[in-house]
Protein backbone atom coordinates (compact mmCIF):
# COMPACT_ATOMS: atom_id res chain seq x y z
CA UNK A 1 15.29 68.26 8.62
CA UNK A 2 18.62 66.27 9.93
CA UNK A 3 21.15 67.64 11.92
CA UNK A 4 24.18 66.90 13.93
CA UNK A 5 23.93 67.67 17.50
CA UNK A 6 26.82 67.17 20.00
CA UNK A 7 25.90 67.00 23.48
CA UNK A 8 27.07 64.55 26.55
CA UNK A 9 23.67 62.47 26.18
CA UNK A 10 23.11 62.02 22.84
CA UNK A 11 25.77 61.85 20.45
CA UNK A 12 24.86 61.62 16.85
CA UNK A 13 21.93 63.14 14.35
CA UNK A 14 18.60 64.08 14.89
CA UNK A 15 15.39 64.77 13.11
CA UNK A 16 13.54 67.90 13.22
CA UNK A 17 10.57 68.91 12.69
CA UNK A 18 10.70 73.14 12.05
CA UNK A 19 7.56 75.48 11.37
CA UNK A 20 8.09 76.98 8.13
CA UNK A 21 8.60 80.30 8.87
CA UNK A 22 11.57 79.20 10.82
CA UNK A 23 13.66 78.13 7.86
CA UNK A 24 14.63 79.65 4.18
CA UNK A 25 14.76 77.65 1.34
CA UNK A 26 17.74 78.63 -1.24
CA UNK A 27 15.64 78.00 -5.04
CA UNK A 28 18.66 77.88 -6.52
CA UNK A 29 20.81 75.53 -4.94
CA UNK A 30 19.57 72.55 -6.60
CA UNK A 31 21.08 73.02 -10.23
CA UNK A 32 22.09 68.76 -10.94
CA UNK A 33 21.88 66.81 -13.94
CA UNK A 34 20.20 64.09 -12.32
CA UNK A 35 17.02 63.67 -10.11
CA UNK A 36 16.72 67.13 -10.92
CA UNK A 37 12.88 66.62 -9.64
CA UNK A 38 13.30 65.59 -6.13
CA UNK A 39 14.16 69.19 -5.25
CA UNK A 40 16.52 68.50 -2.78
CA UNK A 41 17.17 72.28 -1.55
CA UNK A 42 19.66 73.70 0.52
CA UNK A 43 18.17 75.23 3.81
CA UNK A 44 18.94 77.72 6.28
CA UNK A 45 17.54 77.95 10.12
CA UNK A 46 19.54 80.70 12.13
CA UNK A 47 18.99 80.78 16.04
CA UNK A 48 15.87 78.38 16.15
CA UNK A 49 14.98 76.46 19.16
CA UNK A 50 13.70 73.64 18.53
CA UNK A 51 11.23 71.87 21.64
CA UNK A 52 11.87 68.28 22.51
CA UNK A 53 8.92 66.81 21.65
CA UNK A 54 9.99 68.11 18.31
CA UNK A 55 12.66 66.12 17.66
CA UNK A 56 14.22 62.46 17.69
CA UNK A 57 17.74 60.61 17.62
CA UNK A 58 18.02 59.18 14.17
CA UNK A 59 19.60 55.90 16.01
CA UNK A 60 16.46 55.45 18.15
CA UNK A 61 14.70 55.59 14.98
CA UNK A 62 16.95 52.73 13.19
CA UNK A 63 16.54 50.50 16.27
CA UNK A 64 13.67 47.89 15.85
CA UNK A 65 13.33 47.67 19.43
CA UNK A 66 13.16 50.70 20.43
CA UNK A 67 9.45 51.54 21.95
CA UNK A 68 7.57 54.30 19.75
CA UNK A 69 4.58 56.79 20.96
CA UNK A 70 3.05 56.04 17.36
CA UNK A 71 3.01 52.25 17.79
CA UNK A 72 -0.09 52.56 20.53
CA UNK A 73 -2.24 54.03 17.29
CA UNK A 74 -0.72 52.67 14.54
CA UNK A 75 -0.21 48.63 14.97
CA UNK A 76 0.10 47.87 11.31
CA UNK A 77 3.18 45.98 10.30
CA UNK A 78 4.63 48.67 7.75
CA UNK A 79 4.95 50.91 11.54
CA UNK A 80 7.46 48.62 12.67
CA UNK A 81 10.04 49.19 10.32
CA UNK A 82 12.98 51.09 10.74
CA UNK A 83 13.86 54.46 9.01
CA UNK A 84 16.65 53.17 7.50
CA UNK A 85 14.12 49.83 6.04
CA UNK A 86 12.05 52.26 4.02
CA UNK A 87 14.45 55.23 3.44
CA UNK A 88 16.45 52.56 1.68
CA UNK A 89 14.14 51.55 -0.86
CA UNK A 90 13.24 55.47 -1.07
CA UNK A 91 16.01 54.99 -3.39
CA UNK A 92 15.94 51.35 -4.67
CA UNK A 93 12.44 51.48 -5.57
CA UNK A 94 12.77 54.63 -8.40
CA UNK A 95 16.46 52.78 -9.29
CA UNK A 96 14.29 49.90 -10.64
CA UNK A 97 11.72 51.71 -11.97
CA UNK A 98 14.22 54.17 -13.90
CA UNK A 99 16.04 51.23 -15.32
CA UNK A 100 12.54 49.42 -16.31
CA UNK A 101 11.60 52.93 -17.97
CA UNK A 102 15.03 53.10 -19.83
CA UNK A 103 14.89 49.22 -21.02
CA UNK A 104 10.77 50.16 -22.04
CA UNK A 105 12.25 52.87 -24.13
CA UNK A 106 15.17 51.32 -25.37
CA UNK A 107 13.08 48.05 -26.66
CA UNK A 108 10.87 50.86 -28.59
CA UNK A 109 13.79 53.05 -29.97
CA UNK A 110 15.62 49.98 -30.89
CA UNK A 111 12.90 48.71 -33.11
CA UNK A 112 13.34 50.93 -36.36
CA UNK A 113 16.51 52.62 -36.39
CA UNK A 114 18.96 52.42 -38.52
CA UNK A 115 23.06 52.39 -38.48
CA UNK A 116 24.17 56.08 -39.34
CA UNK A 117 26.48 54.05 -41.86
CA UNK A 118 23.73 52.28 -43.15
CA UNK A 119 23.07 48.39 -43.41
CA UNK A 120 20.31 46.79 -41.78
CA UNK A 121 18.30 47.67 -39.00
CA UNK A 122 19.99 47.57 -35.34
CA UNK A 123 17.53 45.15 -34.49
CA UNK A 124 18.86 42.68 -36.60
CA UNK A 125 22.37 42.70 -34.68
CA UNK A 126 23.09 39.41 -32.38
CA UNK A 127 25.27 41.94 -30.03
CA UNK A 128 22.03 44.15 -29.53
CA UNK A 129 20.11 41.50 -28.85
CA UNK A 130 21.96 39.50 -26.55
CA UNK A 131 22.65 43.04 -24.65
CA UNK A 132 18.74 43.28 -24.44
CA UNK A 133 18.68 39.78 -23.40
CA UNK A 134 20.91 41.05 -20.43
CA UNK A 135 20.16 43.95 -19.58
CA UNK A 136 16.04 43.02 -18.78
CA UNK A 137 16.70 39.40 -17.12
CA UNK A 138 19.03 41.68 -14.92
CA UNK A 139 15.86 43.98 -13.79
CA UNK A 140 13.43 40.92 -13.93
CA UNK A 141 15.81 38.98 -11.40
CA UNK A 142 16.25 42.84 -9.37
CA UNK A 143 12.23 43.00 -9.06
CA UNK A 144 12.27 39.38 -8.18
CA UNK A 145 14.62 39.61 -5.43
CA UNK A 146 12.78 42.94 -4.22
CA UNK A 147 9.70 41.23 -3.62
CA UNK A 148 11.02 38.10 -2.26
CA UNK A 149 12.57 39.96 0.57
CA UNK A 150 9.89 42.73 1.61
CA UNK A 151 7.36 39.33 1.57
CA UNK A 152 9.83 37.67 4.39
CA UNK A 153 10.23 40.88 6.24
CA UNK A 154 7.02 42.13 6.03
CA UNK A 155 5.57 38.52 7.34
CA UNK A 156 7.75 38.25 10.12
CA UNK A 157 5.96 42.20 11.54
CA UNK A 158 2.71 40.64 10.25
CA UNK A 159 2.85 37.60 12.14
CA UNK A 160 4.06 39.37 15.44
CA UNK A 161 7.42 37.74 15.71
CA UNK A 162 10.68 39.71 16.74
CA UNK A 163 12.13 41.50 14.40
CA UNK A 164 14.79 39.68 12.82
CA UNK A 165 18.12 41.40 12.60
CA UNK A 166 19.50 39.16 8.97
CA UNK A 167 16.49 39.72 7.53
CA UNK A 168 16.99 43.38 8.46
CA UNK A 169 20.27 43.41 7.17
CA UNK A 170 19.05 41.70 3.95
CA UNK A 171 16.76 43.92 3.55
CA UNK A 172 19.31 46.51 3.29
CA UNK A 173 21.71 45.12 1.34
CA UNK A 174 19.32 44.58 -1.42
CA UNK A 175 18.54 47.65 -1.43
CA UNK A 176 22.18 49.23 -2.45
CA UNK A 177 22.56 45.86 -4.46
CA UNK A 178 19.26 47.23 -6.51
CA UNK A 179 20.87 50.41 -7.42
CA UNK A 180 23.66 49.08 -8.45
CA UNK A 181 23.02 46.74 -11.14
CA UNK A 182 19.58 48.75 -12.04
CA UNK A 183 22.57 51.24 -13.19
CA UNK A 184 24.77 48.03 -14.76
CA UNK A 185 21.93 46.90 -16.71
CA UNK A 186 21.17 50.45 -18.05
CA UNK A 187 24.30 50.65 -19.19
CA UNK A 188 24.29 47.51 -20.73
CA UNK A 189 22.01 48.70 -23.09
CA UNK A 190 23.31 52.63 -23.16
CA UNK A 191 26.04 50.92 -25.45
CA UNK A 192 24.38 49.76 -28.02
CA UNK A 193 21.71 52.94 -27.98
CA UNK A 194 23.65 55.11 -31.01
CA UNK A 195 24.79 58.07 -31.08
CA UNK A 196 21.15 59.96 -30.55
CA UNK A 197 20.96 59.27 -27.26
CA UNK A 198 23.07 61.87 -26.44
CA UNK A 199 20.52 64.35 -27.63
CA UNK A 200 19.45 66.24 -24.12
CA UNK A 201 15.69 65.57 -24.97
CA UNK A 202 16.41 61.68 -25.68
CA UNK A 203 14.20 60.58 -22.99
CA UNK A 204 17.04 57.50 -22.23
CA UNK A 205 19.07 60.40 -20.74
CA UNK A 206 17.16 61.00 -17.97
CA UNK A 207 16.95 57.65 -16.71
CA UNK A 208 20.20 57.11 -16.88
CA UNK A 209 21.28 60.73 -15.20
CA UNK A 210 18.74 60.11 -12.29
CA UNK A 211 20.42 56.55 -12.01
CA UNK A 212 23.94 57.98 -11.47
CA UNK A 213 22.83 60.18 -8.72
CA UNK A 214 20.86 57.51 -7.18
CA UNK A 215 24.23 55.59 -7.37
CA UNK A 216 25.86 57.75 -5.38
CA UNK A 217 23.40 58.23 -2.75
CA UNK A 218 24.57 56.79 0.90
CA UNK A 219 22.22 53.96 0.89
CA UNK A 220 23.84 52.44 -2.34
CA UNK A 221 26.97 51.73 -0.47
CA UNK A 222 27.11 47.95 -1.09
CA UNK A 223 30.29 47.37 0.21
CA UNK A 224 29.31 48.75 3.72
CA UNK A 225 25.41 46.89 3.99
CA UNK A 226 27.62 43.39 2.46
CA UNK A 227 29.94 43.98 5.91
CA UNK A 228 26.88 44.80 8.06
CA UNK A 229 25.13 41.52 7.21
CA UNK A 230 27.95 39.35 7.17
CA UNK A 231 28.46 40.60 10.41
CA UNK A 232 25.26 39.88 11.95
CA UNK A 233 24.84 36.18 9.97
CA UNK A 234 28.23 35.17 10.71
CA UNK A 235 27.93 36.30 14.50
């Protein structure tokens, strides 16, 4: 678990790593409408004390530089990253999946139905199609862009350079800018999806109710990872 600790050495959060007899988990705290699965419980630890070797600042963690105990038995690349790197794409990575699920499902509800009015099939409407159009060459270029910049910050760790703090900051900001337009692109579509797919069992709802949380999750801050690597590039 994470947790704020003032003192005169360290200021700022730490991790910690509690036995689990030390801790109660509240089952009922996690009543959301989206990511309902994750589980993300509220805890309680009263008078617990925690050993050092236990523990570490969450900034150490985020700094590339900073020298680990693990690295001296695990020397793969992926071991250099920071926290913040992969906790990112924790996120980002089921945003893009969710919104490749929702356009999968969309494509396949979209082929037979029917206006509740009546006319032709929706699939025969230019404004469907050209939101289709949309909406997937927005997660194609999303995957795209994913894997163009883990390739150029996994090589640099691969080939033993330093770590480089724009491709860091890259990294990052793709990230948020992943969850953000997986979300646009989902509702690109939502608009043209009818009026079933506000049925709680239409399986388009979930996708896009774990979106929206995912949206407002820390690391999908875009404004604040844009300033961060403007910062560093423009240093």
């Amino acid at each position: 678990m994470a947790a704020l600790v003032e003192s005169e050495e360290n200021l700022g959060p730490r991790v910690f790593l509690i036995s689990r007899d030390n801790y109660k988990i509240d089952h009922e705290s996690w009543d959301v409408t989206g990511l309902a699965g994750t589980g993300s419980k509220a805890i309680t630890v009263n008078s617990v004390r925690i050993p050092a070797h236990r523990t570490h600042l969450l900034a150490d963690f985020n700094d590339p530089n900073h020298q680990r105990p693990g690295w001296q038995m695990n020397d793969s690349p992926l071991y250099r990253f920071t926290f913040l790197d992969l906790f990112s794409w924790g996120i980002a990575g089921p945003a893009l999946g969710a919104a490749t699920g929702f356009a999968n499902e969309w494509i396949a509800q979209s082929r037979d139905r029917v206006p509740a009015i009546g006319g032709p099939g929706v699939a025969e409407r230019p404004e469907l199609r050209l939101r289709m159009a949309e909406g997937l060459n927005r997660v194609d270029l999303l995957e795209r862009g994913m894997r163009s910049v883990w390739d150029e910050a996994y090589g640099v760790l691969e080939r033993g350079d330093e770590p480089n703090p724009v491709i860091e900051r890259r990294l990052h900001y793709q990230g948020a800018r992943t969850i953000v337009d997986s979300l646009d692109a989902v509702l690109e579509m939502f608009a043209t999806s009818g009026g079933g797919v506000m049925f709680r069992d239409n399986p388009l709802q979930r996708f896009l109710r774990d979106l929206l949380a995912m949206r407002n999750h820390p690391v999908a801050n875009l404004e604040r990872f844009a300033f961060d690597a403007a910062r560093v590039m423009l240093a």
